[in-house]
C-alpha atoms as a PDB file:
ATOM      1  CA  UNK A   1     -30.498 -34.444 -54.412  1.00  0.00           C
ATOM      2  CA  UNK A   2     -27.887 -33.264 -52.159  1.00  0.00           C
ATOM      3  CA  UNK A   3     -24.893 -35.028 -51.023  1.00  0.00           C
ATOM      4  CA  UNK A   4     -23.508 -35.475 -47.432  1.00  0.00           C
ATOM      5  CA  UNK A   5     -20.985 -37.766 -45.880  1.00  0.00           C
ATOM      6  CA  UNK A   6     -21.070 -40.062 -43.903  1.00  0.00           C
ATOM      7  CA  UNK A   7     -17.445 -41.521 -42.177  1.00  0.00           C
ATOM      8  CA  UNK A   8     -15.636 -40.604 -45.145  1.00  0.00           C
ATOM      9  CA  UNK A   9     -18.303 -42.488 -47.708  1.00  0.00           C
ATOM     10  CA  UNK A  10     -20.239 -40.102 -49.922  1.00  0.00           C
ATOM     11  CA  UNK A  11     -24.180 -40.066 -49.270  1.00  0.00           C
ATOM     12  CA  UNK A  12     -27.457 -39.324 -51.081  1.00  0.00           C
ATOM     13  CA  UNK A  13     -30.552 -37.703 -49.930  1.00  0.00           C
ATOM     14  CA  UNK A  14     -33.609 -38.016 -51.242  1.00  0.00           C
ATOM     15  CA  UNK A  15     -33.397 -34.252 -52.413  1.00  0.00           C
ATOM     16  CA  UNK A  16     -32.793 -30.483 -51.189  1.00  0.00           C
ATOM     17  CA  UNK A  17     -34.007 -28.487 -48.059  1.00  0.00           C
ATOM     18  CA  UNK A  18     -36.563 -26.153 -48.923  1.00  0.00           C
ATOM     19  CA  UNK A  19     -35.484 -22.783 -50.296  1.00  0.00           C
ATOM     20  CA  UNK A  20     -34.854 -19.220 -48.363  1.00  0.00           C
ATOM     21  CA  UNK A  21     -37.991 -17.438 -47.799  1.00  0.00           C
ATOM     22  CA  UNK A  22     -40.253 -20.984 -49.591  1.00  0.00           C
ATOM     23  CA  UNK A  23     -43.368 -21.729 -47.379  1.00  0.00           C
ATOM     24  CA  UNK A  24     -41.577 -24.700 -45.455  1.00  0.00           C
ATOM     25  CA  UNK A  25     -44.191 -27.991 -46.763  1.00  0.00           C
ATOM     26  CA  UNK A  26     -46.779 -29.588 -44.017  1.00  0.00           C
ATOM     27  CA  UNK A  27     -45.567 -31.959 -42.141  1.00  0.00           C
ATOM     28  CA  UNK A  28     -47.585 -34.481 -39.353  1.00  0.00           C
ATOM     29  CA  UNK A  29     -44.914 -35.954 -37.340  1.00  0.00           C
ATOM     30  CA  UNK A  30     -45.346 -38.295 -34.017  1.00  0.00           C
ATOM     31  CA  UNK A  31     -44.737 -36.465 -30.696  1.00  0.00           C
ATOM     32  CA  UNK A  32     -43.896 -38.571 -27.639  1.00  0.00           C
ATOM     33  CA  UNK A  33     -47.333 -39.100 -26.547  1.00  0.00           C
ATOM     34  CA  UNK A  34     -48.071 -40.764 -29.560  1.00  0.00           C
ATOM     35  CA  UNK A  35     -50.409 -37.926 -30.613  1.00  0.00           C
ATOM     36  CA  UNK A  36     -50.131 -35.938 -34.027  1.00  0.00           C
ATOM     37  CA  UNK A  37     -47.824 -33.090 -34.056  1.00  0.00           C
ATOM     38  CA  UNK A  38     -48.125 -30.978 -37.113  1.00  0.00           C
ATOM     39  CA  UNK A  39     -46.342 -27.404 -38.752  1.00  0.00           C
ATOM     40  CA  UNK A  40     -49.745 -25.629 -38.016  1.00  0.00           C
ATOM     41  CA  UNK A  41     -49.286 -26.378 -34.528  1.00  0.00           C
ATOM     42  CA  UNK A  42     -47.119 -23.564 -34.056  1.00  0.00           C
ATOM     43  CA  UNK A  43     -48.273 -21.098 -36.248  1.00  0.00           C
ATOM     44  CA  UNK A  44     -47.742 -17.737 -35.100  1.00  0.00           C
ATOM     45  CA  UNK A  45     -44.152 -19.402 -33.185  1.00  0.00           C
ATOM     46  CA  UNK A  46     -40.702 -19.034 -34.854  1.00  0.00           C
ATOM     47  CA  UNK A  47     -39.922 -22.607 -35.382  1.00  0.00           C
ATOM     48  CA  UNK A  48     -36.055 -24.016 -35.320  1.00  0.00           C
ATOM     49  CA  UNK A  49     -36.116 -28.019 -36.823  1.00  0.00           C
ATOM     50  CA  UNK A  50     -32.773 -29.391 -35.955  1.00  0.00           C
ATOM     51  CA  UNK A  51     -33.000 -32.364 -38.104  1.00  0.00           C
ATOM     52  CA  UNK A  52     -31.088 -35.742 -37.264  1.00  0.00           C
ATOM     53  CA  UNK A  53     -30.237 -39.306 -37.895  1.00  0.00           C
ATOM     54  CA  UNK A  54     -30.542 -40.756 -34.671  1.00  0.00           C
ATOM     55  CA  UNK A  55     -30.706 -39.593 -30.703  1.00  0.00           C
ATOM     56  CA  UNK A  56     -28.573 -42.182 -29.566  1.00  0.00           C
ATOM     57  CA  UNK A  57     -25.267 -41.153 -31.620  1.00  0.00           C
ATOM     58  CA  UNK A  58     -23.152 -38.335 -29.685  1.00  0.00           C
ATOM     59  CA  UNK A  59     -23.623 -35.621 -32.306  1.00  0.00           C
ATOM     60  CA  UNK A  60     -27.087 -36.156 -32.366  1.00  0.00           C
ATOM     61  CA  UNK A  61     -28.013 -35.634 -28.998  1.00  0.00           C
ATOM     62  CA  UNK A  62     -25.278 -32.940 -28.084  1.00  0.00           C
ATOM     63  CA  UNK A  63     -27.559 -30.610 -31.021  1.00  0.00           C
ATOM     64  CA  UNK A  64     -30.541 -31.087 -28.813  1.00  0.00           C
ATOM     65  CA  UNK A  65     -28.262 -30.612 -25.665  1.00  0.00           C
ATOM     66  CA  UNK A  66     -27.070 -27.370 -27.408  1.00  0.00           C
ATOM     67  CA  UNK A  67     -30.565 -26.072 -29.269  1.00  0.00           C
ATOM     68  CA  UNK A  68     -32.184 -26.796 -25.385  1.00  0.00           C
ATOM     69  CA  UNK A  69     -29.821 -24.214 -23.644  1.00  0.00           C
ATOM     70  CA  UNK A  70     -30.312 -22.093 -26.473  1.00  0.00           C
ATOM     71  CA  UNK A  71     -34.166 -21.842 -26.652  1.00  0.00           C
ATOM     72  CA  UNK A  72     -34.394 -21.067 -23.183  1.00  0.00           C
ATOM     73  CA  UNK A  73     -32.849 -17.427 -23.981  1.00  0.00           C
ATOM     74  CA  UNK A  74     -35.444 -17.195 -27.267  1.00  0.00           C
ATOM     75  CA  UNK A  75     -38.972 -15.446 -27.357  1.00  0.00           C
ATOM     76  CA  UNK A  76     -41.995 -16.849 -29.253  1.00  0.00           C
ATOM     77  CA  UNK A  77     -39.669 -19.917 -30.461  1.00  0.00           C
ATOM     78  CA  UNK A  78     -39.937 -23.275 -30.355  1.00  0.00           C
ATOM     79  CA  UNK A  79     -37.131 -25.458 -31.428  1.00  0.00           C
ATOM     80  CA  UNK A  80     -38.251 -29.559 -32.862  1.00  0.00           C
ATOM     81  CA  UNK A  81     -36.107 -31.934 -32.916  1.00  0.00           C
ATOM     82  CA  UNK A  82     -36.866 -34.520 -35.665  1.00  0.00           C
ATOM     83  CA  UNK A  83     -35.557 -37.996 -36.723  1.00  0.00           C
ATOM     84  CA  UNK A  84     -36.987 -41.447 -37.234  1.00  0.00           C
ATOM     85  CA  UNK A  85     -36.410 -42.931 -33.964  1.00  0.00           C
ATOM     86  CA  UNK A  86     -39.228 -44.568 -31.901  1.00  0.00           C
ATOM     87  CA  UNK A  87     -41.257 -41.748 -29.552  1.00  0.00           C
ATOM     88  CA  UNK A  88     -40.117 -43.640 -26.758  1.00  0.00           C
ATOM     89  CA  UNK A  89     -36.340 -43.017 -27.778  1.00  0.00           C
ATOM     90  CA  UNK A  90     -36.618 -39.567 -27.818  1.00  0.00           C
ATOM     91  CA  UNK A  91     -38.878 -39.434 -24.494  1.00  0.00           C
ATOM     92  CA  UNK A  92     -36.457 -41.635 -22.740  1.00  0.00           C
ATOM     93  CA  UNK A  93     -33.486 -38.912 -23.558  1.00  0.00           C
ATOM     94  CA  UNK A  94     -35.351 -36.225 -23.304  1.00  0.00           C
ATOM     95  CA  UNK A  95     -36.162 -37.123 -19.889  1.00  0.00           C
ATOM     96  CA  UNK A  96     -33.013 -38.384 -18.712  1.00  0.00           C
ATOM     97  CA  UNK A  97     -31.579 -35.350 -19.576  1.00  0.00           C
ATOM     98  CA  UNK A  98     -33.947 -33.032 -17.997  1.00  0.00           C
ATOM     99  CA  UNK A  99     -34.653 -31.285 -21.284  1.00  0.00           C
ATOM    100  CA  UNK A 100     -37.443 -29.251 -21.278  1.00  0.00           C
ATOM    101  CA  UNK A 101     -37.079 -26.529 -24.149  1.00  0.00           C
ATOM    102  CA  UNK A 102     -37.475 -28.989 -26.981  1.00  0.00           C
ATOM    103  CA  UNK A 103     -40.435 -30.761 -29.013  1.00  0.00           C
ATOM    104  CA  UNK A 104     -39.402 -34.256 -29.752  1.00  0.00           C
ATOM    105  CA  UNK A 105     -41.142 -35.246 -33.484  1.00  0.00           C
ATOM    106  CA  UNK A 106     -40.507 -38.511 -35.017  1.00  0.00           C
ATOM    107  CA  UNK A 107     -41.070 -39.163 -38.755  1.00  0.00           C
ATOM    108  CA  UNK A 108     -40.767 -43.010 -38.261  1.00  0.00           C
ATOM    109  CA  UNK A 109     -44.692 -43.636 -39.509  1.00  0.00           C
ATOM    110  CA  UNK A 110     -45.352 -42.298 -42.396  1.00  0.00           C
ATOM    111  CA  UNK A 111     -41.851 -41.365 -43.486  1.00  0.00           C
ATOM    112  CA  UNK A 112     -43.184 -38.558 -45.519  1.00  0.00           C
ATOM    113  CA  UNK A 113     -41.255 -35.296 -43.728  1.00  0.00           C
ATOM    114  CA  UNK A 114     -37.900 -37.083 -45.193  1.00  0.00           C
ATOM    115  CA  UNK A 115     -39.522 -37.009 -48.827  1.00  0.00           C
ATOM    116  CA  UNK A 116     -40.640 -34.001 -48.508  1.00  0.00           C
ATOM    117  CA  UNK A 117     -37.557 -31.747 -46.468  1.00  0.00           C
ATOM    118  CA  UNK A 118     -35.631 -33.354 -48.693  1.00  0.00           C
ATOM    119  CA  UNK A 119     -33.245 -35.166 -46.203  1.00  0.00           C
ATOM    120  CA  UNK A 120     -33.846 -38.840 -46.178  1.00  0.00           C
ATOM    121  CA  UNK A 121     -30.608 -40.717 -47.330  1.00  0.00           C
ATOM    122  CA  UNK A 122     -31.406 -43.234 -49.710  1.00  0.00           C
ATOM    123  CA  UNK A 123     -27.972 -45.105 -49.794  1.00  0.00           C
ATOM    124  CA  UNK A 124     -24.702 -45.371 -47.112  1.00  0.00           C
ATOM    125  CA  UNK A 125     -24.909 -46.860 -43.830  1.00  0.00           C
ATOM    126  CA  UNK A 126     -27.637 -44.794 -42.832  1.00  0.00           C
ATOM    127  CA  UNK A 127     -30.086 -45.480 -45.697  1.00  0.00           C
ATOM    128  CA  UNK A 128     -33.551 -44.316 -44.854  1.00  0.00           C
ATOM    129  CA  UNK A 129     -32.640 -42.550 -41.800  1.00  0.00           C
ATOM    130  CA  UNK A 130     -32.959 -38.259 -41.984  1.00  0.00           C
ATOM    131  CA  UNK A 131     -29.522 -36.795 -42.625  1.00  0.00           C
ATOM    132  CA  UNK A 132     -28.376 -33.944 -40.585  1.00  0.00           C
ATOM    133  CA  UNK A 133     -29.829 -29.988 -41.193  1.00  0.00           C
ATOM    134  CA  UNK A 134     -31.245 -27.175 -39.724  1.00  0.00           C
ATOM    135  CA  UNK A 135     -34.015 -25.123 -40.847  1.00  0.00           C
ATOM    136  CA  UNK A 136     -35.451 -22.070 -38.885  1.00  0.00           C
ATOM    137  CA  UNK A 137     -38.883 -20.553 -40.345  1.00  0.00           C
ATOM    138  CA  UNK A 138     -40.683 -17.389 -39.473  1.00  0.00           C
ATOM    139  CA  UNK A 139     -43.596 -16.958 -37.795  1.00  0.00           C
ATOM    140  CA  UNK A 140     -45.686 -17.338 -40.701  1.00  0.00           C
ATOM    141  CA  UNK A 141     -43.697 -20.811 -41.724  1.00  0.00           C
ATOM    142  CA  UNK A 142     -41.291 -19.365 -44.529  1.00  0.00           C
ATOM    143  CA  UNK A 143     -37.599 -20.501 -44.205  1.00  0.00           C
ATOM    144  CA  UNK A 144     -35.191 -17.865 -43.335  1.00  0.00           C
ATOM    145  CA  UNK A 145     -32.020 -19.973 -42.181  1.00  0.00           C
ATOM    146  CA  UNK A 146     -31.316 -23.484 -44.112  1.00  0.00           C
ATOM    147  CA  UNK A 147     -28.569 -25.702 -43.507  1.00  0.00           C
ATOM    148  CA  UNK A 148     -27.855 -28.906 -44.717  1.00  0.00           C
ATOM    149  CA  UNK A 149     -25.006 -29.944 -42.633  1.00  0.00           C
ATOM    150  CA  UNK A 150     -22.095 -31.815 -45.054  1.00  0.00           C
ATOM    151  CA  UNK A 151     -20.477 -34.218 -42.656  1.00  0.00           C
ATOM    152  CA  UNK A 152     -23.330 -36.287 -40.670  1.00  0.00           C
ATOM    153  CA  UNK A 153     -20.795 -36.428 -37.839  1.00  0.00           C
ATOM    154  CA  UNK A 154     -20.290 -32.206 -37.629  1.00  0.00           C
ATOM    155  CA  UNK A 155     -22.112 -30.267 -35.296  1.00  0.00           C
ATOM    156  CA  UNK A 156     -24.846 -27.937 -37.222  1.00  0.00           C
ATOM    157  CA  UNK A 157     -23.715 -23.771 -36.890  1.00  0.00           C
ATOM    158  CA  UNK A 158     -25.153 -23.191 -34.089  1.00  0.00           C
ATOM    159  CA  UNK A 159     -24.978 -19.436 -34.333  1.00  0.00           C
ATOM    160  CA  UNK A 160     -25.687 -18.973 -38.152  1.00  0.00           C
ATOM    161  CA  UNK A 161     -29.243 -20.668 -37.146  1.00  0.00           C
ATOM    162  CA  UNK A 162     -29.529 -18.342 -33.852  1.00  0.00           C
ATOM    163  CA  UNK A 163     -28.453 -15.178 -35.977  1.00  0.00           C
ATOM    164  CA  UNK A 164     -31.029 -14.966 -37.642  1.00  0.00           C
ATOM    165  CA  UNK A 165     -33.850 -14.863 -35.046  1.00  0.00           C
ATOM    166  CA  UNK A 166     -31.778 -12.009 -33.351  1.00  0.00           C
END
């Protein structure tokens, strides 16, 4: 189990981001259309999961600000942005914004992708919400960048992620 804060309160997740160069686990996530968006659906793609608590906080939605701009300027990568708010949550921002270089996925169904990434908190004020990380996988799905951010309210590195599709 790792341990993150959250406003100054110690937090616990349900366990530990997948390991450098580990097969990142299966996942089938909601996309905004309601539809069934899995890991194999972008086989082949390098794959950048900026993993969050919720779209409406500030730090939240300024990573998928941030990871939009940055795809834009990436080949053969895909970036998904994935927390347990409601489809229509993340369509609604995603929209509003005029975002258009980022997959929406929301674990809010079956709640297994928090189980099994590792980042569901189980206690805090955010209990049972996904804590903050970022993983970026290869194009045959192994990790290669994995960070689990300490501070829920800190921005993930940016760059450190990025580097390592350069």
């Amino acid at each position: 189990m790792a341990k993150v804060e959250l406003g100054g309160e110690r937090v616990t997740t349900y366990g530990n981001l997948p390991e450098l160069n580990e097969k990142a686990p299966h996942f089938e996530l909601t996309k905004s259309d309601l539809s069934v968006g899995t890991l194999e659906d972008f086989k082949g793609k390098r794959v950048i999961l900026n993993i969050f608590p919720s779209i409406d906080t500030g730090v939240c939605a300024t990573s998928v600000r941030n990871f939009n701009k940055k795809a834009s300027e990436l080949k053969n990568t895909v970036v998904l942005c994935i927390s347990r708010d409601l489809p229509f949550a993340q369509k609604r921002f995603v929209n509003d914004e005029g975002l258009e270089n980022v997959t929406n996925l929301s674990d809010f169904r079956d709640r297994n992708f928090g189980k099994d990434y590792g980042v569901e908190m189980i206690d805090g004020a955010f209990e049972g919400l996904l804590s903050r990380a970022v993983l970026v996988l290869d194009e045959n799905g192994r990790v290669i960048h994995s960070q689990q951010i300490e501070k829920i309210e800190d921005e993930p590195d940016y760059l450190a992620a990025l580097k390592t599709l350069l």
